[in-house]
PDB file of N, CA and C in Angstrom:
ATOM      1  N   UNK A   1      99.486 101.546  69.946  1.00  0.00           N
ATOM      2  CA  UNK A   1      99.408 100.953  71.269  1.00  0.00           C
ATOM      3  C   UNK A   1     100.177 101.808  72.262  1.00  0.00           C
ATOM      4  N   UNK A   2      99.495 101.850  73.471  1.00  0.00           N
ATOM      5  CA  UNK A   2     100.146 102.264  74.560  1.00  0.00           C
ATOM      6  C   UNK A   2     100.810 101.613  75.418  1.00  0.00           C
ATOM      7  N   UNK A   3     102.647 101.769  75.737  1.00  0.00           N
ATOM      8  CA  UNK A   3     102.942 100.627  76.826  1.00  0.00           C
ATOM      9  C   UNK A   3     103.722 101.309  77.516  1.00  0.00           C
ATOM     10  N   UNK A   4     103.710 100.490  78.911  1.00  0.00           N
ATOM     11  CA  UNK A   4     103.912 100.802  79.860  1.00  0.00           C
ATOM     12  C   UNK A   4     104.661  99.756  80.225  1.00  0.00           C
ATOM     13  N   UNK A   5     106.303 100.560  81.006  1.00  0.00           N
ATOM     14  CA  UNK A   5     107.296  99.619  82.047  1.00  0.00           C
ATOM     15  C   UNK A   5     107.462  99.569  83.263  1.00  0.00           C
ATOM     16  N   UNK A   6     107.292  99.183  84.468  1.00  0.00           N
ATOM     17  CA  UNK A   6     107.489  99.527  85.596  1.00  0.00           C
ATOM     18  C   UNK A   6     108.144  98.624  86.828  1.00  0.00           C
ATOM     19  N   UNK A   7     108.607  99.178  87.605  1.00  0.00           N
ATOM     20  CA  UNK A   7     109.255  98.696  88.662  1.00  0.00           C
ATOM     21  C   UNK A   7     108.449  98.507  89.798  1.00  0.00           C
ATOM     22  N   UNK A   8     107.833  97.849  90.752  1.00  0.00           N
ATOM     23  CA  UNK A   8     107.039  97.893  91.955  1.00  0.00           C
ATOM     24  C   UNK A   8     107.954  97.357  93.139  1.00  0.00           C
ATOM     25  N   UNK A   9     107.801  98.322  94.192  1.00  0.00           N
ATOM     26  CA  UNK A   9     107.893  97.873  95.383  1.00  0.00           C
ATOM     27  C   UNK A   9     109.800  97.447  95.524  1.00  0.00           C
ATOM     28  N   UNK A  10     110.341  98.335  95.047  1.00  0.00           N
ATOM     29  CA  UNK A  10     111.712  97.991  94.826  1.00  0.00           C
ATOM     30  C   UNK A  10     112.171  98.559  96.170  1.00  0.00           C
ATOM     31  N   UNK A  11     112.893  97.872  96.783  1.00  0.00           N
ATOM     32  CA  UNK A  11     113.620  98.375  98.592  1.00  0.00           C
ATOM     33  C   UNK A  11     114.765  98.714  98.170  1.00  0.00           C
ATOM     34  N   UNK A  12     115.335  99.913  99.251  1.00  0.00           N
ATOM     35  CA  UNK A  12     116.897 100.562  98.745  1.00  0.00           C
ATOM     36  C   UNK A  12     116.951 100.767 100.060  1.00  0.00           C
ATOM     37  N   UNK A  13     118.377 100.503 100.939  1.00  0.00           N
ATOM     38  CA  UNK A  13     118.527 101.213 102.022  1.00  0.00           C
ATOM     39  C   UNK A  13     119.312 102.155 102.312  1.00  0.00           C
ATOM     40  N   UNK A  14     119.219 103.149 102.563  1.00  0.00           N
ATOM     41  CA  UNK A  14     120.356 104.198 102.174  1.00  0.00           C
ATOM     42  C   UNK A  14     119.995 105.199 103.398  1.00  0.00           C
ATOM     43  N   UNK A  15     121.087 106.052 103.352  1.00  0.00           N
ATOM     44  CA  UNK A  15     121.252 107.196 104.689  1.00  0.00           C
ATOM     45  C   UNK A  15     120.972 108.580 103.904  1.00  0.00           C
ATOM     46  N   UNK A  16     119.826 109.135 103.554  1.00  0.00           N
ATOM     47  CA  UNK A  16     119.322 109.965 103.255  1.00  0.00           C
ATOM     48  C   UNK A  16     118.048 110.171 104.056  1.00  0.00           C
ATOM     49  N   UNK A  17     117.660 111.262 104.170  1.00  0.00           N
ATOM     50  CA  UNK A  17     116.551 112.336 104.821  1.00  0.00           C
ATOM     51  C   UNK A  17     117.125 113.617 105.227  1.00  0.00           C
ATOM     52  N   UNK A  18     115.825 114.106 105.666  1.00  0.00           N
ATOM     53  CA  UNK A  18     116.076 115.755 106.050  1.00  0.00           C
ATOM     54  C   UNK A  18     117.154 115.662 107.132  1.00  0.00           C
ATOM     55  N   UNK A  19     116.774 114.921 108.458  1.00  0.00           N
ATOM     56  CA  UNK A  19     117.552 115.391 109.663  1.00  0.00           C
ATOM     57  C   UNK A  19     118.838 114.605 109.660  1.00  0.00           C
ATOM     58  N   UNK A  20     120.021 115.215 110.484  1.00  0.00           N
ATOM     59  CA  UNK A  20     121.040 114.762 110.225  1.00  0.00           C
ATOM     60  C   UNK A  20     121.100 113.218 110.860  1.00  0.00           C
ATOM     61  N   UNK A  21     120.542 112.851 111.821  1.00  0.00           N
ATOM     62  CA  UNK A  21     120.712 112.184 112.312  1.00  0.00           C
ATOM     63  C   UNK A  21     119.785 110.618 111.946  1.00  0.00           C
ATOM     64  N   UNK A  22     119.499 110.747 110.988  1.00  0.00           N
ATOM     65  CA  UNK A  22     118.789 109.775 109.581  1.00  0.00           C
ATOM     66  C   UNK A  22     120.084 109.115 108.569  1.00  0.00           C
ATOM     67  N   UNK A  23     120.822 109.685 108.570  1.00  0.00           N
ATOM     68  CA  UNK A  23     122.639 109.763 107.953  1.00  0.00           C
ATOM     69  C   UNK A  23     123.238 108.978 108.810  1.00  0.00           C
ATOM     70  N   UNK A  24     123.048 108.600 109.970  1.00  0.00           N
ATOM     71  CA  UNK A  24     123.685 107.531 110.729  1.00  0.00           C
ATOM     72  C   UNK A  24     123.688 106.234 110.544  1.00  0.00           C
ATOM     73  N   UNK A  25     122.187 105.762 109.719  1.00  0.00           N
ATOM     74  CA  UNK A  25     122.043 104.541 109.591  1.00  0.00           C
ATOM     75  C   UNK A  25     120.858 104.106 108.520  1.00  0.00           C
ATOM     76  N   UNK A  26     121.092 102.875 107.803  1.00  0.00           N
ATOM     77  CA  UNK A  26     120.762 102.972 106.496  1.00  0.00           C
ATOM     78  C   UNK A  26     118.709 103.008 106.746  1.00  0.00           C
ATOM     79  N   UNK A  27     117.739 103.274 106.323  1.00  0.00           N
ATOM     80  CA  UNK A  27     116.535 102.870 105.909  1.00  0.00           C
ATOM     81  C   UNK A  27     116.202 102.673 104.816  1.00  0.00           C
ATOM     82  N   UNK A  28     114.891 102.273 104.937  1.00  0.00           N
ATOM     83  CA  UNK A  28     114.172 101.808 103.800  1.00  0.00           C
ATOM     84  C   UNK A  28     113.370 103.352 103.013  1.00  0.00           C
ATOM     85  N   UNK A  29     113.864 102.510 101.460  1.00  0.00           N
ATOM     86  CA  UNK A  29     112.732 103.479 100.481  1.00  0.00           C
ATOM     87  C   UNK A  29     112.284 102.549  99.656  1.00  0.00           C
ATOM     88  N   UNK A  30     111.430 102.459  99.916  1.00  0.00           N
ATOM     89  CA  UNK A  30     110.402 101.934  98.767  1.00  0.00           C
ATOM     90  C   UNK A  30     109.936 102.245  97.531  1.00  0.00           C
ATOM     91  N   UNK A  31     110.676 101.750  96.318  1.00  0.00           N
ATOM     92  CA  UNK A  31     110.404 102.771  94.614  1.00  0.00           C
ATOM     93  C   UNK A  31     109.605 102.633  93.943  1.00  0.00           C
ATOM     94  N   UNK A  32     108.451 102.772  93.239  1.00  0.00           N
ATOM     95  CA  UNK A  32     107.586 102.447  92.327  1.00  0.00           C
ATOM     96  C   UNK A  32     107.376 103.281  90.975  1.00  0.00           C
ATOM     97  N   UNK A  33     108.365 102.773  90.004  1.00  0.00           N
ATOM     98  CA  UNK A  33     108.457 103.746  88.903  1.00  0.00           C
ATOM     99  C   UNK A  33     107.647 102.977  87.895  1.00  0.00           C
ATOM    100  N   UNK A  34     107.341 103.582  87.157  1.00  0.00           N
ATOM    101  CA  UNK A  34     106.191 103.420  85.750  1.00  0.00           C
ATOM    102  C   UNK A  34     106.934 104.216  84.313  1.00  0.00           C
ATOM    103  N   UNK A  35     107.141 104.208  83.564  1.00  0.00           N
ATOM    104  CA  UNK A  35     107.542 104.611  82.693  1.00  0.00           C
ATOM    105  C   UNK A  35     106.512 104.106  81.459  1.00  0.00           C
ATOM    106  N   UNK A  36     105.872 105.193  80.642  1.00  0.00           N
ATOM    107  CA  UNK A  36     104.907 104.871  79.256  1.00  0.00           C
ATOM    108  C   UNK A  36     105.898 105.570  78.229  1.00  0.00           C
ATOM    109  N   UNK A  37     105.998 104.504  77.299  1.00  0.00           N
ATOM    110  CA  UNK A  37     106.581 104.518  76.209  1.00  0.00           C
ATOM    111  C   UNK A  37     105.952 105.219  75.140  1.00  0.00           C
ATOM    112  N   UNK A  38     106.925 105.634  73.614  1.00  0.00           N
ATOM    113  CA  UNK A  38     106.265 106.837  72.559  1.00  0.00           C
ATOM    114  C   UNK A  38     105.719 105.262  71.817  1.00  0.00           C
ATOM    115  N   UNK A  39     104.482 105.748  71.265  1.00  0.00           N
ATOM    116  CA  UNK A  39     103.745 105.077  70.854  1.00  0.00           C
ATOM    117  C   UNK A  39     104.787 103.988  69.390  1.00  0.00           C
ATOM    118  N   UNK A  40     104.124 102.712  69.593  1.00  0.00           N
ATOM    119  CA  UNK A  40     104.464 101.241  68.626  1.00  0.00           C
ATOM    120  C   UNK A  40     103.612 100.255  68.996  1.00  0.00           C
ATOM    121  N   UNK A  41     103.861 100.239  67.712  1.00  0.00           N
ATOM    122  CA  UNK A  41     102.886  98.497  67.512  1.00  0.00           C
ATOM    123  C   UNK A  41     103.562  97.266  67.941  1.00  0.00           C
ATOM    124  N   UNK A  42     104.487  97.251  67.619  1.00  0.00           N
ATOM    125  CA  UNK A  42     105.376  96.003  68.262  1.00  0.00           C
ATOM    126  C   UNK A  42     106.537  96.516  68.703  1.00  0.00           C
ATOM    127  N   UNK A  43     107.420  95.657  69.818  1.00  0.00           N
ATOM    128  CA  UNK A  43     108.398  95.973  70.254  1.00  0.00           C
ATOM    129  C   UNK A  43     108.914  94.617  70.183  1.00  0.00           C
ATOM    130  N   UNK A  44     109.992  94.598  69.742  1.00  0.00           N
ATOM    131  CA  UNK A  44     111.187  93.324  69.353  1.00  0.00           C
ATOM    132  C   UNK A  44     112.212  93.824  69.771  1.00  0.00           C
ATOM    133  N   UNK A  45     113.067  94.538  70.231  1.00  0.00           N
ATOM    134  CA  UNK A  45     114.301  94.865  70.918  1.00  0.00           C
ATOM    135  C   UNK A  45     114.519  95.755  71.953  1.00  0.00           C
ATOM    136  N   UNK A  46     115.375  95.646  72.485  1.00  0.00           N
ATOM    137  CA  UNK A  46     115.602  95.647  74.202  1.00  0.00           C
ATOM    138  C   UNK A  46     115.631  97.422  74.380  1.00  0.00           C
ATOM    139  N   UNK A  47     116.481  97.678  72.682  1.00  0.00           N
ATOM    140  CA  UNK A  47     116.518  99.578  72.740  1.00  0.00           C
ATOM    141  C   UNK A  47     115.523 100.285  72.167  1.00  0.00           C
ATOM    142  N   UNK A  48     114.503  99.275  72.394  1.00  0.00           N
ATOM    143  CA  UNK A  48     112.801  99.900  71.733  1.00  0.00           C
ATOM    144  C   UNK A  48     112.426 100.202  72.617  1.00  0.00           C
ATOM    145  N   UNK A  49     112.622  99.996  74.243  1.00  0.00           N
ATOM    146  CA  UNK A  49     111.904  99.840  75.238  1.00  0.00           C
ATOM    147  C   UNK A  49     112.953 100.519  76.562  1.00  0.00           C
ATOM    148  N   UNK A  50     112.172 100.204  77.724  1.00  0.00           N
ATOM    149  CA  UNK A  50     112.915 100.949  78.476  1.00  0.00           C
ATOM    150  C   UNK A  50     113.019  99.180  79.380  1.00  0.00           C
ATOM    151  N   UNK A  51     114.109  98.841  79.904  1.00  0.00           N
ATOM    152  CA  UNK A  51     114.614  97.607  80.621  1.00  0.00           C
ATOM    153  C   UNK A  51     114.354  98.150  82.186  1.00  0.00           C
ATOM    154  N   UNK A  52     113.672  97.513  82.257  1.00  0.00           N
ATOM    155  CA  UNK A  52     112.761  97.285  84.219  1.00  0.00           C
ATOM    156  C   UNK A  52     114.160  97.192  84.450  1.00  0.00           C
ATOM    157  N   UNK A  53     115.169  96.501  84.211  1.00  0.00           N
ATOM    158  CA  UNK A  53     116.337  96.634  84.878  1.00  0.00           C
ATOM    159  C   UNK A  53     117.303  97.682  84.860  1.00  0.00           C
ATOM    160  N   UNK A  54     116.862  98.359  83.866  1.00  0.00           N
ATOM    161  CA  UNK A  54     117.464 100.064  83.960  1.00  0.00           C
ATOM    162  C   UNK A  54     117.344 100.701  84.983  1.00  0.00           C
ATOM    163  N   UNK A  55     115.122 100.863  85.242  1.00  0.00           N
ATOM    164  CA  UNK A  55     114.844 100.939  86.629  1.00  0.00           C
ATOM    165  C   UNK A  55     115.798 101.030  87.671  1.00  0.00           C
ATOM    166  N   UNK A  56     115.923  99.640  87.949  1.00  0.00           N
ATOM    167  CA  UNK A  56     116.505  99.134  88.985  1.00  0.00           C
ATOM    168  C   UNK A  56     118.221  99.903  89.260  1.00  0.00           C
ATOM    169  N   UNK A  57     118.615  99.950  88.485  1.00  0.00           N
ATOM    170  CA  UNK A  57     120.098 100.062  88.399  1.00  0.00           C
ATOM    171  C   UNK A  57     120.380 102.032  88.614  1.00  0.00           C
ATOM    172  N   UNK A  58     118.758 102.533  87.856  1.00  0.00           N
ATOM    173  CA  UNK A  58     118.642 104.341  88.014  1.00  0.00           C
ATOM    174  C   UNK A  58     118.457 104.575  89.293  1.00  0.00           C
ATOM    175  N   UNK A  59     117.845 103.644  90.441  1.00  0.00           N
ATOM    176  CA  UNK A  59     117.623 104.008  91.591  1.00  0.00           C
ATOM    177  C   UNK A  59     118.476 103.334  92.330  1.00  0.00           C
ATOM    178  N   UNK A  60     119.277 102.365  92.246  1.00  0.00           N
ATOM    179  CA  UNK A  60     120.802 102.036  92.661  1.00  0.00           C
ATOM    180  C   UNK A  60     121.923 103.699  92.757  1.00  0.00           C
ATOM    181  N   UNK A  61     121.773 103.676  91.668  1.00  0.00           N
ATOM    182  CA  UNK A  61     122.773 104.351  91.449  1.00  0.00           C
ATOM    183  C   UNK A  61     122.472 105.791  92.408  1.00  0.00           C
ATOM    184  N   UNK A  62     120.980 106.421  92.682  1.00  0.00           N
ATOM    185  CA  UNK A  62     120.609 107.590  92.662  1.00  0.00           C
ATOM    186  C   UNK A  62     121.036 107.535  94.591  1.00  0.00           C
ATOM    187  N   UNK A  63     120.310 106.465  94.971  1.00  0.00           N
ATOM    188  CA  UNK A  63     120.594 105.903  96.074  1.00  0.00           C
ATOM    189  C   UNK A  63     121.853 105.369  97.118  1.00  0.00           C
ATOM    190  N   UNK A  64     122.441 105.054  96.661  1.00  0.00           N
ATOM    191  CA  UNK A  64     123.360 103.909  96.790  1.00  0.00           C
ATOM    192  C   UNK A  64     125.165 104.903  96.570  1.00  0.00           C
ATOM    193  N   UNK A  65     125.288 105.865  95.588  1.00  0.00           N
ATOM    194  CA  UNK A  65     126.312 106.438  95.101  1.00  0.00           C
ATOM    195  C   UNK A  65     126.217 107.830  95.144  1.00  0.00           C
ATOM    196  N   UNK A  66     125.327 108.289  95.988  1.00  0.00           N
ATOM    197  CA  UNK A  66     125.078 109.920  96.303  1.00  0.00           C
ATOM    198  C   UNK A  66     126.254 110.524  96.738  1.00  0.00           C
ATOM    199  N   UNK A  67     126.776 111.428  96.072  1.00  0.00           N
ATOM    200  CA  UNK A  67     127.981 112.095  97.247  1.00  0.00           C
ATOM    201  C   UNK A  67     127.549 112.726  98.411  1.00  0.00           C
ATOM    202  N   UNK A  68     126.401 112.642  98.562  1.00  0.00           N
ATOM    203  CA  UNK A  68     126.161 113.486 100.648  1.00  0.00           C
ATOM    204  C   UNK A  68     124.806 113.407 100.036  1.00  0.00           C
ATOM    205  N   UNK A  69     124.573 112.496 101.963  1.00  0.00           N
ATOM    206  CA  UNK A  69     122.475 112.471 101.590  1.00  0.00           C
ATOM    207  C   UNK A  69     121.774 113.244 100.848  1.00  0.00           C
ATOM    208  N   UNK A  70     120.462 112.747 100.436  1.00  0.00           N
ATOM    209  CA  UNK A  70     119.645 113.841  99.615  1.00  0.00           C
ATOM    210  C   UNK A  70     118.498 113.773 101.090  1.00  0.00           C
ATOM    211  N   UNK A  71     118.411 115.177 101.085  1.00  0.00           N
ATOM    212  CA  UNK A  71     117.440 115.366 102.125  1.00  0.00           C
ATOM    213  C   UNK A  71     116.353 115.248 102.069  1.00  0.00           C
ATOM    214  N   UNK A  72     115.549 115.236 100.703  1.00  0.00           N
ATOM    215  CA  UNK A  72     114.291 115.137 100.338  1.00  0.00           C
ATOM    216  C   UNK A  72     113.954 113.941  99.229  1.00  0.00           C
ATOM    217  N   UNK A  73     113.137 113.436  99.548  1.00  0.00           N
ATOM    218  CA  UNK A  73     112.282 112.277  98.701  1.00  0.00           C
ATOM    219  C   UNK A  73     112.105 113.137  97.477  1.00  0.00           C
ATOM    220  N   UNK A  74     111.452 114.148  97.224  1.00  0.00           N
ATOM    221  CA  UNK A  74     111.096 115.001  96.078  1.00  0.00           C
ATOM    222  C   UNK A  74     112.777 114.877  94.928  1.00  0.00           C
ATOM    223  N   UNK A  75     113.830 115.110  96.163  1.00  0.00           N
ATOM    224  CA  UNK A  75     114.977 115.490  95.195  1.00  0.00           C
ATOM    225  C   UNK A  75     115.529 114.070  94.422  1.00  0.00           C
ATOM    226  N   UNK A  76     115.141 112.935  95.528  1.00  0.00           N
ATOM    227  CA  UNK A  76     115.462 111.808  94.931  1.00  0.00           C
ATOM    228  C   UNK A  76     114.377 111.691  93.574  1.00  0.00           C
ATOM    229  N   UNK A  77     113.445 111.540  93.345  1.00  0.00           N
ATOM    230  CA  UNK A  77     112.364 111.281  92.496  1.00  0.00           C
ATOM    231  C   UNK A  77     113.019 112.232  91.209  1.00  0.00           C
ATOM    232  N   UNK A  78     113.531 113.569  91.688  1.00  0.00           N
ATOM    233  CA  UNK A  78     113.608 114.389  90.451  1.00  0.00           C
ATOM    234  C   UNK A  78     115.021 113.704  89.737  1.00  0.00           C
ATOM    235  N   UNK A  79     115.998 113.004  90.208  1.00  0.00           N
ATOM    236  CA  UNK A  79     117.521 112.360  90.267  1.00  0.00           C
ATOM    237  C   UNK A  79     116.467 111.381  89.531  1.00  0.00           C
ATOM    238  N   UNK A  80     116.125 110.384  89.596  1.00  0.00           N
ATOM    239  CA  UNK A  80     115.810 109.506  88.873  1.00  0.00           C
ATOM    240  C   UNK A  80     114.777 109.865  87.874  1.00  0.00           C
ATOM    241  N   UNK A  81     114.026 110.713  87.478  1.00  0.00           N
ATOM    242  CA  UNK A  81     113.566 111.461  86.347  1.00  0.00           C
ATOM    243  C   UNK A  81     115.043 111.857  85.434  1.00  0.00           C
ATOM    244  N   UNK A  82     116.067 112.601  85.821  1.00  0.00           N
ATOM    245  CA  UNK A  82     116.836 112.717  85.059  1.00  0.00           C
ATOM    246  C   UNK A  82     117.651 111.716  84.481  1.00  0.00           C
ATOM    247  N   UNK A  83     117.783 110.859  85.055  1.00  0.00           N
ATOM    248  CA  UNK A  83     118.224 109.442  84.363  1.00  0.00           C
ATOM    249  C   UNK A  83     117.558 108.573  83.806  1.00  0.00           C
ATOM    250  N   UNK A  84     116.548 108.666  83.813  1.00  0.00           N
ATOM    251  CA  UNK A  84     115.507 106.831  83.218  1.00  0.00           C
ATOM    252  C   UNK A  84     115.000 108.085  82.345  1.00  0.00           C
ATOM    253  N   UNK A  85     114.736 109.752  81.888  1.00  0.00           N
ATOM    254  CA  UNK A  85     114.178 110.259  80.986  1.00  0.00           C
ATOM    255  C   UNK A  85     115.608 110.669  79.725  1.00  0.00           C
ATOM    256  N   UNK A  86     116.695 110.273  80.013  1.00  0.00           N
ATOM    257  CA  UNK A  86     117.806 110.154  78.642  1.00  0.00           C
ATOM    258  C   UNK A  86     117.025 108.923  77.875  1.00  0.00           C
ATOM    259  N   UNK A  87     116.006 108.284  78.270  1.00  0.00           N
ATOM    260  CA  UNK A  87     115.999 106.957  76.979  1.00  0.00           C
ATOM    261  C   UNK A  87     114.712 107.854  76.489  1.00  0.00           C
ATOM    262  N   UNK A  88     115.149 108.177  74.710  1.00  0.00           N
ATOM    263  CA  UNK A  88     114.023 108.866  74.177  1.00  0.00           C
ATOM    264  C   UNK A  88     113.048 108.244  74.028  1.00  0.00           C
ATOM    265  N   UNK A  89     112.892 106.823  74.146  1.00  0.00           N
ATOM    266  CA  UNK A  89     111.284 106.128  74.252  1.00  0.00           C
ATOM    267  C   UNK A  89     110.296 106.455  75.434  1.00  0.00           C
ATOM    268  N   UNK A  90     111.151 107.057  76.321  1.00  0.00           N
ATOM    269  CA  UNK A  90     110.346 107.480  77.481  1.00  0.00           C
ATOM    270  C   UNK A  90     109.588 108.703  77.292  1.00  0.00           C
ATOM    271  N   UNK A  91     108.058 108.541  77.235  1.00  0.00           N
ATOM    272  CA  UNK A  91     107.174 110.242  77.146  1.00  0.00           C
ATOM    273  C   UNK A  91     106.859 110.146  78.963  1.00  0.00           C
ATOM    274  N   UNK A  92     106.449 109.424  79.689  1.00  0.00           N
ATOM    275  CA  UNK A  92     105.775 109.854  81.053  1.00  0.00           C
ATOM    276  C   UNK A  92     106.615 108.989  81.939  1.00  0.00           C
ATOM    277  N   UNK A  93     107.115 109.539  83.403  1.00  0.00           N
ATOM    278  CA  UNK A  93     108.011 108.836  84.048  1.00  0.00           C
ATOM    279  C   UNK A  93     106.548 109.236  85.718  1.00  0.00           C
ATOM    280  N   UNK A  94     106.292 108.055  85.793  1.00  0.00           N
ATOM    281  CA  UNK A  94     105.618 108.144  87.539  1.00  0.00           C
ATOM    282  C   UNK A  94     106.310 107.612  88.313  1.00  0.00           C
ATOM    283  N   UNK A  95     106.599 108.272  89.136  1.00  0.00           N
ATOM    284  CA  UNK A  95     107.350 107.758  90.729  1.00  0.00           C
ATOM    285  C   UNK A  95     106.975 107.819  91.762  1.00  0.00           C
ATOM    286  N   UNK A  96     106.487 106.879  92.494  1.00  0.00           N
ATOM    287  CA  UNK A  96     106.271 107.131  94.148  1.00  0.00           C
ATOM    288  C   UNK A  96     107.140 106.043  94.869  1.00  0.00           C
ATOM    289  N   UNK A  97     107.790 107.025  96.409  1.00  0.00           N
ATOM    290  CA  UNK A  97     108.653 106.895  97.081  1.00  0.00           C
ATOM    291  C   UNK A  97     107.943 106.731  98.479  1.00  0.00           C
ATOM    292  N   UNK A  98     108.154 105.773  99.088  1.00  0.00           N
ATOM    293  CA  UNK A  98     107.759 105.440 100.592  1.00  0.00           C
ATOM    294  C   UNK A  98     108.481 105.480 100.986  1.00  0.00           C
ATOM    295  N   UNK A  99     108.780 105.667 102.652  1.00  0.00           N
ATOM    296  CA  UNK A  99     109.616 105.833 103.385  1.00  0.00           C
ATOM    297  C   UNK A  99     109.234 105.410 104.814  1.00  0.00           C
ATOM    298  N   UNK A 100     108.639 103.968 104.750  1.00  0.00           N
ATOM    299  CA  UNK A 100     108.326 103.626 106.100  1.00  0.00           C
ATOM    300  C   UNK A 100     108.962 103.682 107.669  1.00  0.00           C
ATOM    301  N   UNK A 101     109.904 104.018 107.555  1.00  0.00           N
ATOM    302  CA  UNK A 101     110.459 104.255 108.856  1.00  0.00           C
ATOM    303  C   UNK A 101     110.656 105.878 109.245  1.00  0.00           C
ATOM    304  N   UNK A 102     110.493 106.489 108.360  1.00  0.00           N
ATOM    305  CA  UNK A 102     110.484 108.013 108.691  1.00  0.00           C
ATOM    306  C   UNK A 102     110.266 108.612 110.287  1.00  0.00           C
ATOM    307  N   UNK A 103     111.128 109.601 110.168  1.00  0.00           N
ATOM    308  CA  UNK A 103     110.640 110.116 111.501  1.00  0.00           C
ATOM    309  C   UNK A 103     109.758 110.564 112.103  1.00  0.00           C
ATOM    310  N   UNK A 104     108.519 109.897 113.037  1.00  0.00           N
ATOM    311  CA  UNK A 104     107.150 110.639 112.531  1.00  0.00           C
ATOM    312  C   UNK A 104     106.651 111.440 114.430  1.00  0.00           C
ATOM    313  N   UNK A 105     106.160 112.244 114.517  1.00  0.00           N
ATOM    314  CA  UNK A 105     105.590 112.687 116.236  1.00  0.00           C
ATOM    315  C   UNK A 105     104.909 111.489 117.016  1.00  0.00           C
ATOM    316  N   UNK A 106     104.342 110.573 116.015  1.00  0.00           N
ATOM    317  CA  UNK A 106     103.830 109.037 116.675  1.00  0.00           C
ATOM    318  C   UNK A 106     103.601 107.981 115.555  1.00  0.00           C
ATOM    319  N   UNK A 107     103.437 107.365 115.924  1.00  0.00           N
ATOM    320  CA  UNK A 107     103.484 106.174 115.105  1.00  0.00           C
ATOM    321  C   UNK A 107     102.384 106.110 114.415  1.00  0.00           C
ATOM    322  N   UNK A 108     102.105 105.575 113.125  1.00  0.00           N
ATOM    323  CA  UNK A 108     101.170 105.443 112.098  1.00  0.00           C
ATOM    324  C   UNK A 108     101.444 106.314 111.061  1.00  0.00           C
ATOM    325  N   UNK A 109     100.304 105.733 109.880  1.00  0.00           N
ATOM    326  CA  UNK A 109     100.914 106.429 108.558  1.00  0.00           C
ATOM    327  C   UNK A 109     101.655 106.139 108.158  1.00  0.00           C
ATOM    328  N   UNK A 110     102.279 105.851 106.240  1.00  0.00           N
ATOM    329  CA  UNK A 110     102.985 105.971 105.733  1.00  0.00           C
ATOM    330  C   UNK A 110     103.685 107.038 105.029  1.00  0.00           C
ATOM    331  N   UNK A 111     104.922 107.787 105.206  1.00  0.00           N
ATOM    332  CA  UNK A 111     105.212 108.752 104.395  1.00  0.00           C
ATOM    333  C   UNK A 111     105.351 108.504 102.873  1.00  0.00           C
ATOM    334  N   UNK A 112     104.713 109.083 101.895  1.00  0.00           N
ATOM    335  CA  UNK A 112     105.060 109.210 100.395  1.00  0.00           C
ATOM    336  C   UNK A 112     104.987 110.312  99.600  1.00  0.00           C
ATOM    337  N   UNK A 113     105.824 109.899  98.833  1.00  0.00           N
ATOM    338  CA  UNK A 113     105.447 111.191  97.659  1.00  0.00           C
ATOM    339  C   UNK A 113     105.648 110.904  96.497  1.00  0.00           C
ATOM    340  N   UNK A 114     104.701 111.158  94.985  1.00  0.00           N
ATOM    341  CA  UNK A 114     104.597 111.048  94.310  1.00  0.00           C
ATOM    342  C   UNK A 114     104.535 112.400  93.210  1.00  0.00           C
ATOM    343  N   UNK A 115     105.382 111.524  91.998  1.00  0.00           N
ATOM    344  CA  UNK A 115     105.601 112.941  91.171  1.00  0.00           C
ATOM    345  C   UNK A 115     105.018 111.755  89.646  1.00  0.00           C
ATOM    346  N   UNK A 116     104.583 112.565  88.544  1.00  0.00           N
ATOM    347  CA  UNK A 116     104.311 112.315  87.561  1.00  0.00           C
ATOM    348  C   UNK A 116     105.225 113.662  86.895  1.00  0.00           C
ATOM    349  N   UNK A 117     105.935 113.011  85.650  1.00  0.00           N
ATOM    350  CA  UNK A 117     106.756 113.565  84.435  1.00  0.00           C
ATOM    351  C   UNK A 117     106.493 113.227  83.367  1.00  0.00           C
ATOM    352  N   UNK A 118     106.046 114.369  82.513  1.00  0.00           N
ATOM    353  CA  UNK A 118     106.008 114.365  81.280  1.00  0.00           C
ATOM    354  C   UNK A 118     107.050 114.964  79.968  1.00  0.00           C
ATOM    355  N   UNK A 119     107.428 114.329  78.968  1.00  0.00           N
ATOM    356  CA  UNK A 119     108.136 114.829  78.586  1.00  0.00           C
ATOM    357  C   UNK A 119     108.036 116.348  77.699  1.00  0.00           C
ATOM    358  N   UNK A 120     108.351 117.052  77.522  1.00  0.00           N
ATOM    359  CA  UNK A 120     107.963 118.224  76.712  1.00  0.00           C
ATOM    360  C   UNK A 120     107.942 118.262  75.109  1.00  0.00           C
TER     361      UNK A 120
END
């Protein structure tokens, strides 16, 4: 069997982006991580699996405890690949990051970016 854990639509507000002046005050990121597990037939314990609340707590932490903004969505996504991919049940980590308030030339559109990880 193939399984899959994921987080949807998780809000973080934090003072990260490119321009400095994004660092003044907190916005929104929007997280949507997926994590597919190494193949089992059943799962009965909590360290068989990867805990949606791990999720939660990898993009807390990535977010929330940065020593100086991350300027790029890409760098955040790769920060939380390196943490939610220490649990060896994890083979594929998908992440997409919104950033609805971004700084944009006019209004409309959502900014995102999405990365898919595989393990080697």
């Amino acid at each position: 069997m193939q399984w899959s854990v994921g987080l949807e639509g998780y809000e973080v507000n934090a003072v990260h982006g490119w321009y400095d002046e994004e660092h003044q005050s907190p916005q929104p990121f929007v997280f949507t991580v997926w994590a597919t597990l190494s193949d089992a037939e059943r799962i009965e314990h909590l360290e068989s699996t990867l805990n949606y609340a791990d999720i939660q707590r990898a993009v807390d932490e990535i977010m929330l405890n940065a020593s100086a903004p991350i300027r790029l969505m890409e760098d955040m996504a790769q920060r939380v690949i390196a943490h939610l991919s220490e649990n060896p049940t994890v083979v594929t980590l998908s992440i997409r990051i919104e950033k609805p308030e971004a700084p944009l030339p006019h209004p409309g559109g959502l900014p995102v970016i999405e990365v898919l990880w595989h393990r080697a």
